[in-house]
N, C-alpha and C. Protein backbone atom coordinates (compact mmCIF):
# COMPACT_ATOMS: atom_id res chain seq x y z
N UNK A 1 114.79 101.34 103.71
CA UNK A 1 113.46 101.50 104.25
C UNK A 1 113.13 102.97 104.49
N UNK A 2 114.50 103.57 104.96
CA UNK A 2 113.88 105.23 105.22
C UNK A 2 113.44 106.11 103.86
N UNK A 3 114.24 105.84 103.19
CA UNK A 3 113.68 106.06 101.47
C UNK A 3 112.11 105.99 100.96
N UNK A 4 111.78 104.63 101.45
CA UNK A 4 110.44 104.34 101.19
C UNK A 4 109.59 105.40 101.93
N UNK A 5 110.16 105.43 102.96
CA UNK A 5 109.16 106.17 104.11
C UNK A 5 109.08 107.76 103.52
N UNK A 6 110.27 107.92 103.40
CA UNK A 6 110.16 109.53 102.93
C UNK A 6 109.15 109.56 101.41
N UNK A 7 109.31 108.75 100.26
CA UNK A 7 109.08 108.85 99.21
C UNK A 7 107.14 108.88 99.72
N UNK A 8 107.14 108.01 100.61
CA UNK A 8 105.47 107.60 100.82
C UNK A 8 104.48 109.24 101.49
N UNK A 9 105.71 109.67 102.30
CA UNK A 9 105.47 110.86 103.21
C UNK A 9 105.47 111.86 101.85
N UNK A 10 106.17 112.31 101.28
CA UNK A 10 106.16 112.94 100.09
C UNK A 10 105.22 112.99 99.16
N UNK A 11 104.45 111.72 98.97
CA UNK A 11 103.61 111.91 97.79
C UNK A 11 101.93 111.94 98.80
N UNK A 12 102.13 111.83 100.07
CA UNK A 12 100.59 111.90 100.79
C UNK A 12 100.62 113.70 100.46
N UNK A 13 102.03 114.36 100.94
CA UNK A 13 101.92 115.59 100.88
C UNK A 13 101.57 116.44 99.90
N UNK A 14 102.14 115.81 98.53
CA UNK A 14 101.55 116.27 97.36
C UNK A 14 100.33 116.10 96.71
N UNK A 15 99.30 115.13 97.69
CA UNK A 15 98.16 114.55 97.41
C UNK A 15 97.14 115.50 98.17
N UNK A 16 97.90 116.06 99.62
CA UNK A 16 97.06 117.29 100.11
C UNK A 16 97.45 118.52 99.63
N UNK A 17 98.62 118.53 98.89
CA UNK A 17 98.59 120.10 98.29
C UNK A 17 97.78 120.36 97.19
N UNK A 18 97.53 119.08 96.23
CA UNK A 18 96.68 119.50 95.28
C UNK A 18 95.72 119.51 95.64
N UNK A 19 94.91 118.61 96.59
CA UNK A 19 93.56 118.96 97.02
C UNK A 19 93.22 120.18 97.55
N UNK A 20 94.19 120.21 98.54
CA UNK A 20 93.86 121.94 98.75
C UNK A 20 93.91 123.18 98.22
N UNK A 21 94.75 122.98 97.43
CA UNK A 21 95.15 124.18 96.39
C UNK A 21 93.63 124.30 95.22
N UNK A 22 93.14 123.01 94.85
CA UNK A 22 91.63 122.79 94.20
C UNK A 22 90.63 123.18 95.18
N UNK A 23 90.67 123.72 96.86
CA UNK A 23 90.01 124.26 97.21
C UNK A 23 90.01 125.25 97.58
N UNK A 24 91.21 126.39 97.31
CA UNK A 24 91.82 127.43 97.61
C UNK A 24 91.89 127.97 99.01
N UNK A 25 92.13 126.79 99.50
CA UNK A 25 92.65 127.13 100.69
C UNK A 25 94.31 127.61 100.97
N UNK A 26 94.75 128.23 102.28
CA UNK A 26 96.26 128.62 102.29
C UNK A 26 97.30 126.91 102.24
N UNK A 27 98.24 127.10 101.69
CA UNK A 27 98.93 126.00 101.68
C UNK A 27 99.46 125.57 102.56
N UNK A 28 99.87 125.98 103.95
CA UNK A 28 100.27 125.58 105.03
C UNK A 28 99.28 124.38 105.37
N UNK A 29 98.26 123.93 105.13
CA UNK A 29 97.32 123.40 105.59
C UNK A 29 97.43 121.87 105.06
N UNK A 30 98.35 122.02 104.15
CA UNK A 30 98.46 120.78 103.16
C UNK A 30 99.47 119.90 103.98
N UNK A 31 100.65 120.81 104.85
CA UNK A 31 100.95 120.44 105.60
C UNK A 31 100.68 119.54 107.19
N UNK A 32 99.53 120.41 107.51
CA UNK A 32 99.08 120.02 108.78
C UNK A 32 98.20 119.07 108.41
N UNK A 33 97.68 118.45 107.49
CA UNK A 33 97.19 117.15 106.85
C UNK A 33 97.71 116.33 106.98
N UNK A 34 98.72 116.43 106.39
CA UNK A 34 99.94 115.60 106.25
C UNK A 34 100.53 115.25 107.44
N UNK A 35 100.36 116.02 108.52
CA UNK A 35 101.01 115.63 109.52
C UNK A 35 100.18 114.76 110.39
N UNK A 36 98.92 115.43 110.58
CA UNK A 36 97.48 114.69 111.00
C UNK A 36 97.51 113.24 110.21
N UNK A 37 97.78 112.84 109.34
CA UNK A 37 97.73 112.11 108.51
C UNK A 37 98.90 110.88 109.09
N UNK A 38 99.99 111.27 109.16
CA UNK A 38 101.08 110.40 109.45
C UNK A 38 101.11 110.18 110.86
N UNK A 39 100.59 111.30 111.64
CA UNK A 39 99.99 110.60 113.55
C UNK A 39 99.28 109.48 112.99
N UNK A 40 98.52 109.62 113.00
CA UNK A 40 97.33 108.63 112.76
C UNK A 40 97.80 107.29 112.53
N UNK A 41 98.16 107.09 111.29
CA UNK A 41 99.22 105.78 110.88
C UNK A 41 100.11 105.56 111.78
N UNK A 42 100.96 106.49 112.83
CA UNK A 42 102.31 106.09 113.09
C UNK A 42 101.61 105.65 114.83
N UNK A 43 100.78 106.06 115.15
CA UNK A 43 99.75 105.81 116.37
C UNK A 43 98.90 104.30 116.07
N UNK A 44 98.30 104.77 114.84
CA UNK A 44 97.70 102.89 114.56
C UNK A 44 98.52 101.80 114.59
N UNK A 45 99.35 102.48 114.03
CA UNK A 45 100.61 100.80 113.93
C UNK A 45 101.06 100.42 115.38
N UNK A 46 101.21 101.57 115.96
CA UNK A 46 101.58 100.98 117.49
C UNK A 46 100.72 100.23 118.51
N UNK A 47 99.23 101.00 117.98
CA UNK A 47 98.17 100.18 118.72
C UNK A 47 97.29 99.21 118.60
N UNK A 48 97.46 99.32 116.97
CA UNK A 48 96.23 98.84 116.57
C UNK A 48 94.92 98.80 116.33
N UNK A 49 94.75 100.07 116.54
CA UNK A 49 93.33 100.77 116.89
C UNK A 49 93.09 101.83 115.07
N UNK A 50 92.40 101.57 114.92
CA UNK A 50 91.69 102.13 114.09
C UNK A 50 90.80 103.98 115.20
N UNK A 51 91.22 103.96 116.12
CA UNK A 51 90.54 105.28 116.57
C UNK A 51 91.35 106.29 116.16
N UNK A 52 92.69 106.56 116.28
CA UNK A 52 93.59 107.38 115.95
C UNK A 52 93.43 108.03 114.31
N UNK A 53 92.61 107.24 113.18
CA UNK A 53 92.70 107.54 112.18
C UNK A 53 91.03 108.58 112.37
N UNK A 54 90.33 107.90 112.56
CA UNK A 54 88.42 108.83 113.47
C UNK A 54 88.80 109.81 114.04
N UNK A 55 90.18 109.87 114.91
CA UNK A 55 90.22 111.32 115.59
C UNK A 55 91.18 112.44 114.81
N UNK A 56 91.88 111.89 113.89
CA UNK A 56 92.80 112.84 112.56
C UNK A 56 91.56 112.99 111.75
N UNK A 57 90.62 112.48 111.25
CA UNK A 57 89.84 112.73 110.33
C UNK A 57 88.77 114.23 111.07
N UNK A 58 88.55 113.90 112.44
CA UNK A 58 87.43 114.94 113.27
C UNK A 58 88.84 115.88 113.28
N UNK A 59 89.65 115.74 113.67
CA UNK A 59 90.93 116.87 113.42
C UNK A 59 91.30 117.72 111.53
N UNK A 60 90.82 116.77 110.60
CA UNK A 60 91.45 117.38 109.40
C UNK A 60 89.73 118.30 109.33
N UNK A 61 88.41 117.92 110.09
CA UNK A 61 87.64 118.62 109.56
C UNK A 61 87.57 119.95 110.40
N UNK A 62 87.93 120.52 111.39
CA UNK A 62 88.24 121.23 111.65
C UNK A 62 89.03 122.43 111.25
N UNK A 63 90.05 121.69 110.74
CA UNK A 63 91.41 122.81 109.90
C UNK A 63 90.70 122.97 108.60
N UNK A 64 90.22 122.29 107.94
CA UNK A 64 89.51 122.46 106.71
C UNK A 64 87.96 123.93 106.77
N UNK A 65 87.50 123.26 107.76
CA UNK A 65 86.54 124.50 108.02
C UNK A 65 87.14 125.93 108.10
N UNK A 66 88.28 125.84 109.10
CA UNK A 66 88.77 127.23 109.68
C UNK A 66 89.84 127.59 108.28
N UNK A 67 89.81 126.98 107.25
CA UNK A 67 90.77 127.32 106.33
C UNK A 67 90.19 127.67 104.89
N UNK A 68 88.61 127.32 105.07
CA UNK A 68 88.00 127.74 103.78
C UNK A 68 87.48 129.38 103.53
N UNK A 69 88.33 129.74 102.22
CA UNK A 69 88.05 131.09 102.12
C UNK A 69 85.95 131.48 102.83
């Protein structure tokens, strides 16, 4: 199961590096997506709440603003 998890964590990350890299933004950022990204899920599953994913999304638009050339 940890396999899966990593392989799943791995390819979200490579899904924000290319997006970001197509917006030339710095690459660290692909990271903090990714991380915003996996709160969200690892917070929903515990609660059940669909808010945690609304407040990573108002969180990824933030880093996205402050990261566009």
């Amino acid at each position: 199961m940890a396999a899966v998890a990593r392989d799943h964590q791995e390819a979200l990350r490579t899904y924000f590096a290319e997006q970001t890299d197509a917006l030339g933004t710095p690459p660290v950022l692909a990271d903090q997506l990714a991380l915003l990204a996996n709160g969200a899920m690892a917070v929903a599953g515990i609660t059940g709440s669909a808010e945690p994913a609304a407040r990573a999304k108002a969180a990824a638009v933030v880093l996205l603003d402050a990261a566009r050339p």
